[in-house]
Protein backbone atom coordinates (compact mmCIF):
# COMPACT_ATOMS: atom_id res chain seq x y z
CA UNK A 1 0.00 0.00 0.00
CA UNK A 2 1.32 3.32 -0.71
CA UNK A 3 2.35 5.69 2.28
CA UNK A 4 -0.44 7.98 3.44
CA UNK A 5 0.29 11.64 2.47
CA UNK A 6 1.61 13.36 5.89
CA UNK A 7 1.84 16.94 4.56
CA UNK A 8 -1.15 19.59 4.62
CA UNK A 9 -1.41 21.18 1.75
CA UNK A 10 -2.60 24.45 1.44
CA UNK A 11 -6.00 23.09 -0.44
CA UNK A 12 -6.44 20.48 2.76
CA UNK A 13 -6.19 23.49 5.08
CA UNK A 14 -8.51 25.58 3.20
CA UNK A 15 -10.90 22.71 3.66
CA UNK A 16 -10.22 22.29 7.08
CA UNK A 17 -11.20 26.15 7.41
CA UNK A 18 -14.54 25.33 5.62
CA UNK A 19 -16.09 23.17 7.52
CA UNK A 20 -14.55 24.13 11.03
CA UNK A 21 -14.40 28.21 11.33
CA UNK A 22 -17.95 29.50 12.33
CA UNK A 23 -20.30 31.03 9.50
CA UNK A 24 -18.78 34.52 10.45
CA UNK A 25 -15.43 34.02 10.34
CA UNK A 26 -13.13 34.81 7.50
CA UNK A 27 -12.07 32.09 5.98
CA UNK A 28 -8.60 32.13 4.08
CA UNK A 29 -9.66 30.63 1.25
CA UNK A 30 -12.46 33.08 0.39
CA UNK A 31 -9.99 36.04 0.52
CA UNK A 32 -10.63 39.38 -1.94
CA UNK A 33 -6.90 38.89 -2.47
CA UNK A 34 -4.11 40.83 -3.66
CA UNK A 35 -3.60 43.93 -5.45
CA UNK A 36 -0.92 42.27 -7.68
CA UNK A 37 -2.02 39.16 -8.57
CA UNK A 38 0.43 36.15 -7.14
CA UNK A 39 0.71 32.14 -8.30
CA UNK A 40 -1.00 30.32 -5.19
CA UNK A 41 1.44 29.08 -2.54
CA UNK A 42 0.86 25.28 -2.96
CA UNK A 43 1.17 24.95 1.38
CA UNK A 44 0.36 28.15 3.09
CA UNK A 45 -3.18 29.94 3.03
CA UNK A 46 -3.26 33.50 2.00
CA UNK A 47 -3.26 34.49 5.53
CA UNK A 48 -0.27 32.75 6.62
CA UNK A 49 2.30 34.05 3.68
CA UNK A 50 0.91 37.52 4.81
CA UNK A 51 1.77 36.83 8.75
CA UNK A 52 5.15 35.58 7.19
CA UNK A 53 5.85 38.86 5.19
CA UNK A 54 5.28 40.48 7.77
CA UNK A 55 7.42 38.97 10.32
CA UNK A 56 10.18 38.85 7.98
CA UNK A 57 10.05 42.45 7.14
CA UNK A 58 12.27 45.49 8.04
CA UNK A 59 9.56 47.44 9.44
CA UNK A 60 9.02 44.54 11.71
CA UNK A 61 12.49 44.11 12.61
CA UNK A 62 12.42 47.81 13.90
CA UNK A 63 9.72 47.57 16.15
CA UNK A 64 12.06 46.06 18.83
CA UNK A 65 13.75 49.02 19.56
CA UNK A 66 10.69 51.33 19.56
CA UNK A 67 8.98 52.75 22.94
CA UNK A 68 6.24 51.19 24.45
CA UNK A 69 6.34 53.12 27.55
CA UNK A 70 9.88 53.76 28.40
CA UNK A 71 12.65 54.94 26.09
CA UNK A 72 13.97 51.88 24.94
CA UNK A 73 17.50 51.27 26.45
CA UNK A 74 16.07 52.43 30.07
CA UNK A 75 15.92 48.34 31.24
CA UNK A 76 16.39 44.92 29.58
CA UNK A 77 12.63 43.95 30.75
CA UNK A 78 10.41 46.72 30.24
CA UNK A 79 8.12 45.74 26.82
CA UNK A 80 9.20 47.76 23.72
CA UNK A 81 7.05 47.65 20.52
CA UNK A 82 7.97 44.33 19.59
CA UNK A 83 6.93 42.10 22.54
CA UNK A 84 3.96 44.39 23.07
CA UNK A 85 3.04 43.11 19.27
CA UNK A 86 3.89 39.56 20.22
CA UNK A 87 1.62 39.53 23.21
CA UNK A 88 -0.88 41.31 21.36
CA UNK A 89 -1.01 38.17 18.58
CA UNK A 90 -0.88 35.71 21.09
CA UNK A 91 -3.73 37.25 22.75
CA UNK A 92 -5.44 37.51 19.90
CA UNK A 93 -4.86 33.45 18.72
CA UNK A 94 -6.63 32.72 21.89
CA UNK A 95 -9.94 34.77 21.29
CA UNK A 96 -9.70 33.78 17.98
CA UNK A 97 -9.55 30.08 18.23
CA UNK A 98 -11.95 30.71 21.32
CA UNK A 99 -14.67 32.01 18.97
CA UNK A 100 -14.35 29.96 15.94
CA UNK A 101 -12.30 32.87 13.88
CA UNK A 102 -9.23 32.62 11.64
CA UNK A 103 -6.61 32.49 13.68
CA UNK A 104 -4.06 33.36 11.24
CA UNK A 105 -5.77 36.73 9.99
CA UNK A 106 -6.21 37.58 13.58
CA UNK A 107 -2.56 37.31 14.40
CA UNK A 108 -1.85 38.56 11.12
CA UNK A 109 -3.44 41.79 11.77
CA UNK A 110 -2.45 42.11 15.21
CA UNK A 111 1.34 41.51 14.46
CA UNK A 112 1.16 44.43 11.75
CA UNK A 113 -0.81 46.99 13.56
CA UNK A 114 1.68 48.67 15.13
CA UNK A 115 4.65 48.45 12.46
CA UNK A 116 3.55 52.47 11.35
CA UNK A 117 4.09 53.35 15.18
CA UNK A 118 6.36 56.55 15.50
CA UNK A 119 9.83 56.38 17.67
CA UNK A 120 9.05 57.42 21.57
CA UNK A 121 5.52 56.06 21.84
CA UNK A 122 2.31 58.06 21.61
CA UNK A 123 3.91 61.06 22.66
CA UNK A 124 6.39 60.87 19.54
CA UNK A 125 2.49 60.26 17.32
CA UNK A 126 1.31 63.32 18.75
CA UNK A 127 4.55 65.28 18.05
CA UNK A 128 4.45 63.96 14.33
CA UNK A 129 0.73 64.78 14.03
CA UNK A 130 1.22 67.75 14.97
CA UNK A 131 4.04 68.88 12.54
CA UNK A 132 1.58 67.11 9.85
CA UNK A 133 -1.10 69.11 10.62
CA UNK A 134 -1.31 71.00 7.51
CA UNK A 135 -0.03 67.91 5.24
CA UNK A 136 -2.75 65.29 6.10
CA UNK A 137 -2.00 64.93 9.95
CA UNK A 138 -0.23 61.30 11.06
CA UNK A 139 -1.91 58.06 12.48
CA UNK A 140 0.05 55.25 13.04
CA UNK A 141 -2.44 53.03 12.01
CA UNK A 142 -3.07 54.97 8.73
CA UNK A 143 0.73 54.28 8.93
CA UNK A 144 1.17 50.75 9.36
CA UNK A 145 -1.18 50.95 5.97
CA UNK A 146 0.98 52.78 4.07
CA UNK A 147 3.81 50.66 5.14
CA UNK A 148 2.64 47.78 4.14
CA UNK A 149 0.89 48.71 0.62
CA UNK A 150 4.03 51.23 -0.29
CA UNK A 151 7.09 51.57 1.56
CA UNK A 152 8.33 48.22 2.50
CA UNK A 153 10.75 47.69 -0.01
CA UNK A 154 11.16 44.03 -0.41
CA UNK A 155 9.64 42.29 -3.47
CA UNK A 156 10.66 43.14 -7.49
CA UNK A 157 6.94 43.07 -8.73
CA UNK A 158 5.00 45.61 -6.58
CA UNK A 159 5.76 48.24 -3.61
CA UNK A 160 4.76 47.00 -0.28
CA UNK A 161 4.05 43.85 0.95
CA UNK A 162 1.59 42.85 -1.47
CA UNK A 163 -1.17 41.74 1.58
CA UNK A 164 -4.21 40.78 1.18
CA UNK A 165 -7.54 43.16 1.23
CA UNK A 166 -8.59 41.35 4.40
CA UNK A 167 -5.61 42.06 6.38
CA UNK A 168 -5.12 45.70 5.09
CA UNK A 169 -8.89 46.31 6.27
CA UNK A 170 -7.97 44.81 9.63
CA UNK A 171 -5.34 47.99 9.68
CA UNK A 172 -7.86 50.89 9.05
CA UNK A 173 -8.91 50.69 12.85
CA UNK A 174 -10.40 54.55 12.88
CA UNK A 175 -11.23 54.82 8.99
CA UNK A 176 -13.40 52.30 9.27
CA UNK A 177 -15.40 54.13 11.51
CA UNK A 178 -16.05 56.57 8.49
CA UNK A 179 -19.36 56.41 7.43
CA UNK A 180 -19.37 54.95 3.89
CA UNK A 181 -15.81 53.70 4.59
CA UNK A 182 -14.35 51.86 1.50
CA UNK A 183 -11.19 49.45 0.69
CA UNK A 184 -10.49 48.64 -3.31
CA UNK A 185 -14.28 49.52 -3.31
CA UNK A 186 -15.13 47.31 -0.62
CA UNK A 187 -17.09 48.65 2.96
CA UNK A 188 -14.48 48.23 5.72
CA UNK A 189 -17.39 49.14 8.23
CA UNK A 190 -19.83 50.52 9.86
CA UNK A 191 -17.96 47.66 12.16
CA UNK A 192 -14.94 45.82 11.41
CA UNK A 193 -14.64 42.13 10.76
CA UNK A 194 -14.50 39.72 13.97
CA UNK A 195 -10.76 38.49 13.74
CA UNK A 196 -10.14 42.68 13.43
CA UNK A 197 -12.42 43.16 16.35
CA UNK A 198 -10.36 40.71 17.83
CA UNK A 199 -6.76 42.13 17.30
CA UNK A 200 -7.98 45.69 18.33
CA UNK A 201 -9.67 44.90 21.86
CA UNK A 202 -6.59 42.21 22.21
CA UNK A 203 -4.22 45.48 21.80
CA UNK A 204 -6.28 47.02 25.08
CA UNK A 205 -6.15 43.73 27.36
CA UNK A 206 -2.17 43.70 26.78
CA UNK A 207 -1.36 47.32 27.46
CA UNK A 208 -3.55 47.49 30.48
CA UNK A 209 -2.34 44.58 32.21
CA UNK A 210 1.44 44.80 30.95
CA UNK A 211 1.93 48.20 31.82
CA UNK A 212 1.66 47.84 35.06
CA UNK A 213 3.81 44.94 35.13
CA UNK A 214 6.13 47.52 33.51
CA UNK A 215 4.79 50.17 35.99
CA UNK A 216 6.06 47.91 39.14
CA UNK A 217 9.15 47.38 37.75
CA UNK A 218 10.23 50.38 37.32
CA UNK A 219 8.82 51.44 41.20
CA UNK A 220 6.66 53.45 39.70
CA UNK A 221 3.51 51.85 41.09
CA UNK A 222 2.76 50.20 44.39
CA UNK A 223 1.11 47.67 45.88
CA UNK A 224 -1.14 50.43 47.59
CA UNK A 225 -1.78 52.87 44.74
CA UNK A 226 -3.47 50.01 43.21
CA UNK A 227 -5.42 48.53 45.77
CA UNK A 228 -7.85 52.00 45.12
CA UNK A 229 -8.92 50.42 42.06
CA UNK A 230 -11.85 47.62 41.99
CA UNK A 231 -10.71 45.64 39.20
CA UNK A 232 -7.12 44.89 40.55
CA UNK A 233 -8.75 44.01 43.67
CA UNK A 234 -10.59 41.69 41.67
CA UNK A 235 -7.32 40.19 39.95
CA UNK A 236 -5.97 39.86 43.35
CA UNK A 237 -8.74 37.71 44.39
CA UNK A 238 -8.41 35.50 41.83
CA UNK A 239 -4.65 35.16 42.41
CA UNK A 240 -5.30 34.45 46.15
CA UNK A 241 -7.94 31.99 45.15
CA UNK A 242 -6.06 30.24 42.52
CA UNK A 243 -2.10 31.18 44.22
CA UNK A 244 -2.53 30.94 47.82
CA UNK A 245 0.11 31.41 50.44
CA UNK A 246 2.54 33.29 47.61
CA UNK A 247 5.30 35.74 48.63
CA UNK A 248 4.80 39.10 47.95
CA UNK A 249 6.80 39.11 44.68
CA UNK A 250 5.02 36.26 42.96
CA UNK A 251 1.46 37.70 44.77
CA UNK A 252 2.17 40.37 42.53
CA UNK A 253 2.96 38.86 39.15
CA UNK A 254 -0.08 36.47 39.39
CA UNK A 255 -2.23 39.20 40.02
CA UNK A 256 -1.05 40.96 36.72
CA UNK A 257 -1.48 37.57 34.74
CA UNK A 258 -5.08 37.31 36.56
CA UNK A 259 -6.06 40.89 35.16
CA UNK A 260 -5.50 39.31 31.77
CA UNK A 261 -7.06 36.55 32.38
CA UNK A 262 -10.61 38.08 33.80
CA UNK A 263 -10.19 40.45 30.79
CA UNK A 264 -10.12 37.70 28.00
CA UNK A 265 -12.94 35.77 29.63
CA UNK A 266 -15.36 38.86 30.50
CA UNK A 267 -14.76 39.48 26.32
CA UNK A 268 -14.91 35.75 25.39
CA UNK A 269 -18.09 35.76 27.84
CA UNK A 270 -19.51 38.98 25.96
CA UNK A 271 -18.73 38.30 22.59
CA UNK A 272 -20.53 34.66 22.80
CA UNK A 273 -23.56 36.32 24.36
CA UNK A 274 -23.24 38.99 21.59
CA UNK A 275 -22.98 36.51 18.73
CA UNK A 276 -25.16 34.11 19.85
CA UNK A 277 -27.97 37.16 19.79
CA UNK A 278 -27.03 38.21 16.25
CA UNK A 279 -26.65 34.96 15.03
CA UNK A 280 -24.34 36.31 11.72
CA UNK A 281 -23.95 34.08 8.47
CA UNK A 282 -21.08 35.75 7.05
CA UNK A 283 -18.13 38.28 7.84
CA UNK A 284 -20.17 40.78 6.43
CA UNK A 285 -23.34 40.08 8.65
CA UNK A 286 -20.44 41.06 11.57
CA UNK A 287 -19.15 44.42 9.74
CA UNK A 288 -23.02 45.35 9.50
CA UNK A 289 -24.61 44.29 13.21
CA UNK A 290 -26.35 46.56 14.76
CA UNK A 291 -22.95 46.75 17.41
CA UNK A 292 -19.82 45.34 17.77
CA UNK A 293 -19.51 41.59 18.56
CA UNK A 294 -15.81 41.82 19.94
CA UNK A 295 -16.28 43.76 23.47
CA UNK A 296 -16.15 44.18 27.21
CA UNK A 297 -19.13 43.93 28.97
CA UNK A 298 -20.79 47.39 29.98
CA UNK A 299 -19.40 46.29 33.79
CA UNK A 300 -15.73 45.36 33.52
CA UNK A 301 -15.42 48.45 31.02
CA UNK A 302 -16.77 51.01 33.91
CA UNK A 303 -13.78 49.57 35.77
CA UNK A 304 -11.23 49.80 32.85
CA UNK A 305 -12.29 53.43 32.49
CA UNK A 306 -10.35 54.25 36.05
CA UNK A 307 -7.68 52.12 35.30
CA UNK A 308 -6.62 53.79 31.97
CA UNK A 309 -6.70 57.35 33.67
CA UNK A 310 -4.57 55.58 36.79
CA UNK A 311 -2.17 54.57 33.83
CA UNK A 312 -1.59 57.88 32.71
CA UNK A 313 -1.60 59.90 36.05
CA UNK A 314 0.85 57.20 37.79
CA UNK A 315 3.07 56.08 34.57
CA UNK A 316 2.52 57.37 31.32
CA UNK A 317 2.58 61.33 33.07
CA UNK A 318 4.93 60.12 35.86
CA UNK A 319 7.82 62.85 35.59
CA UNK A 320 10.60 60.62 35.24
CA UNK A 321 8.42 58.77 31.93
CA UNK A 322 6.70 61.76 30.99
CA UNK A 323 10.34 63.93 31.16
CA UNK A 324 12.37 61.42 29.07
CA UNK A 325 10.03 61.58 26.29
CA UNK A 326 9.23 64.80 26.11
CA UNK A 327 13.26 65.53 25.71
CA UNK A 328 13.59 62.47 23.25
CA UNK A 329 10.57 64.28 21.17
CA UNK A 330 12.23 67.19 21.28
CA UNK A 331 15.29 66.03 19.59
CA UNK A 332 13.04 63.66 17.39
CA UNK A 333 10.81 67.54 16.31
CA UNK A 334 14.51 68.92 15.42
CA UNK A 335 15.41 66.34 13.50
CA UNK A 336 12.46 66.45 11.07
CA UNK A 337 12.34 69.90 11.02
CA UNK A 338 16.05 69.52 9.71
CA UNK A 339 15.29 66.77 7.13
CA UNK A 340 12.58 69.35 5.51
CA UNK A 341 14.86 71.63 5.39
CA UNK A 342 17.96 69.52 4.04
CA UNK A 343 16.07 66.58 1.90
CA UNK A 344 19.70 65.11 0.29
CA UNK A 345 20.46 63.92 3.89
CA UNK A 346 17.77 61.50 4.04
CA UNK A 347 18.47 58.03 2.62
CA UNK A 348 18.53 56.91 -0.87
CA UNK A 349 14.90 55.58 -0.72
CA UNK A 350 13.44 58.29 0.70
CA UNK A 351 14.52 61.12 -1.31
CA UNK A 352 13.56 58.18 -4.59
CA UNK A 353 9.92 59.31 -2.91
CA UNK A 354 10.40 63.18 -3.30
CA UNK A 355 8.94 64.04 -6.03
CA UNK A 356 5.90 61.73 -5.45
CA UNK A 357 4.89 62.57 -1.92
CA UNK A 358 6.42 65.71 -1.79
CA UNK A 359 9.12 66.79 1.39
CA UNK A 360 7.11 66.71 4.48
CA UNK A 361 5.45 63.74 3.87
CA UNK A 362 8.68 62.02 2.95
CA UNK A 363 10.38 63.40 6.10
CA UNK A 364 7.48 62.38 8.01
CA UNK A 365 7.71 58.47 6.18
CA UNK A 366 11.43 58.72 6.99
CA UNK A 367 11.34 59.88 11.01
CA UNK A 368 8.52 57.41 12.17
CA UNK A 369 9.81 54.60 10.85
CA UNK A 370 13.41 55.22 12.54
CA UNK A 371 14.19 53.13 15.76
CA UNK A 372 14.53 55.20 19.52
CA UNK A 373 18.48 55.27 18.58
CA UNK A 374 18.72 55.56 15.15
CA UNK A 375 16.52 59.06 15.52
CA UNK A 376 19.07 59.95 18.78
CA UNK A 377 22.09 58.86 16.33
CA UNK A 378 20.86 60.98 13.68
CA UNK A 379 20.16 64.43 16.17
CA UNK A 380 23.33 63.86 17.33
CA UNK A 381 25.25 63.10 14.19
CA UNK A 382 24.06 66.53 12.50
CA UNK A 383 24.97 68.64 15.94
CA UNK A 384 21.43 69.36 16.45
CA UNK A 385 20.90 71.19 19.69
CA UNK A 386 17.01 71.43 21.62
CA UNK A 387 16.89 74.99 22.11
């Protein structure tokens, strides 16, 4: 008898997709596609080559030595934009695989949603919006778009990456609240798709509970400051019932991986409830419910709503944070400032996009996707000064 075929083709996993995912969930082999046409990979989905292109890419790369909350190179252990994106996807694989959704367009879109993200965190957005202000602003998920569909420069054919429609729609997280919203012609909204519902409220979970992981770390936060708010007093139940008789140390780290926890299963909870209501046949039944699927309930996101405003009193406005950032986006202002005014020092690629974009928008393309150190190299290479 001949020897039973061990490998999965990509054909057997479409399949596998087709009679397993849920009715709502998009399903790899029903993609819109490319916008250059490719030869079908004869192994991976759609979904998978795009996780792959994007985890192999340069914009990815970079994300490792972006800010997440502190200026990367303050500690070996605080997150930077990398392992925030990697606990982000695997966040999202487990509401994904929860709820009957693709997980490999759900990690897909997670892993990419943050490659447009600025040096110096959100403070280093604003500072770039704001110089954009009279060029089309900046959004560093309209970013991670452009990114991906133009300046990745990696394959002979096209610019870009070459993704498919599905996971560039899982990108346009705030156009897709436009009414009348459209991708290659297609509606991105009034909602989002559920494995982009996914990655976005995945993004939340991870930053809340990780940052003050970070927070405690860095002696930031105490024990104390966050006994004022109800929902870490509910993680630290859990932890107690689940951990008892743990040391203060470890008291502390299971009650950070319980406030994960509680979150994913209130939204797993919510989202069943949600979907079982709406009952949707198709990934477009989800974009056009009459509310999200993907969501807190109304209770835990009362108590989220303190917690977020804790975040930014005790860490992301804490003086020592809040000062190194501000200085790093004032050297990060100067040096964009002195790219418009002196294009021929920019890099070959970027002054190849001159005459198409035009100087600020090129400057802007060239500063936000620099690393923490390569902007700080740069200031510091041209003798800028902060006045």
């Amino acid at each position: 008898m001949p020897e039973p075929n061990m490998l999965r083709t990509r054909d057997q996993q479409e399949e596998w997709e087709s009679r397993n995912l849920a009715p709502y969930a998009m399903a790899g082999g029903a993609s819109r596609g490319r916008l250059h046409p490719e030869p079908r990979h004869d192994i991976r989905t759609e979904f998978q080559r795009d996780r792959d292109r994007i985890v192999h890419s340069r914009c990815f790369r970079r994300l490792e030595y972006k800010t997440q909350v502190f200026v990367n190179g303050t500690a070996d252990h605080y997150r930077t934009r990398l392992t925030h994106t990697i606990e982000v996807a695997a966040v999202s694989r487990t509401l994904a695989r929860a709820l009957g959704a693709n997980e490999d367009l759900a990690e897909t879109i997670a892993l990419a949603h943050d490659i447009g993200h600025s040096p110096f965190g959100h403070m280093g957005e604003r500072a770039l919006d704001e110089l954009m202000k009279d060029e089309g602003g900046f959004d560093h998920n309209a970013q991670s778009l452009r990114w991906v569909e133009i300046l990745e420069p990696r394959y002979p054919g096209f610019d870009g990456l070459n993704l498919t429609w599905e996971v560039r729609a899982g990108l346009c997280k705030h156009l897709s609240k436009v009414p009348g919203a459209r991708l290659d012609d297609h509606p991105i909204g009034p909602f989002q798709f559920l494995e982009a519902q996914i990655a976005d409220v995945a993004d939340d979970m991870t930053y809340y509970a990780h940052d003050i992981d970070d927070g405690l770390d860095a002696g930031l936060l105490t024990p104390e400051q966050l006994e004022s708010l109800e929902i870490w007093r509910m993680a630290g139940e859990q932890a107690a019932r689940e951990y008892p008789g743990l040391g203060e140390r470890h008291r502390l780290g299971m009650t950070v991986r319980c406030l994960l926890d509680l979150q994913v299963r209130d939204v797993l909870r919510y989202s069943e409830e949600n979907l079982s209501a709406c009952r949707p046949k198709s990934p477009g039944e989800v974009m056009n419910a009459p509310s999200r699927m993907v969501a807190y309930t109304p209770a835990l996101w009362n108590q989220l709503v303190p917690l977020r405003k804790f975040l930014f009193e005790h860490v992301y406005w804490h003086p020592s944070v809040h000062r190194a950032n501000e200085e790093a986006v004032a050297m990060m202002r100067k040096l964009f400032l002195y790219y418009v005014g002196h294009p021929g020092v920019m890099g070959r690629k970027a002054q190849a996009r001159l005459a198409r974009d035009g100087i600020w928008r090129t400057a802007c393309d060239y500063v936000s996707g620099m690393t923490d150190r390569y902007a700080l190299e740069e200031f510091q290479k041209f003798g800028l000064r902060v006045d």
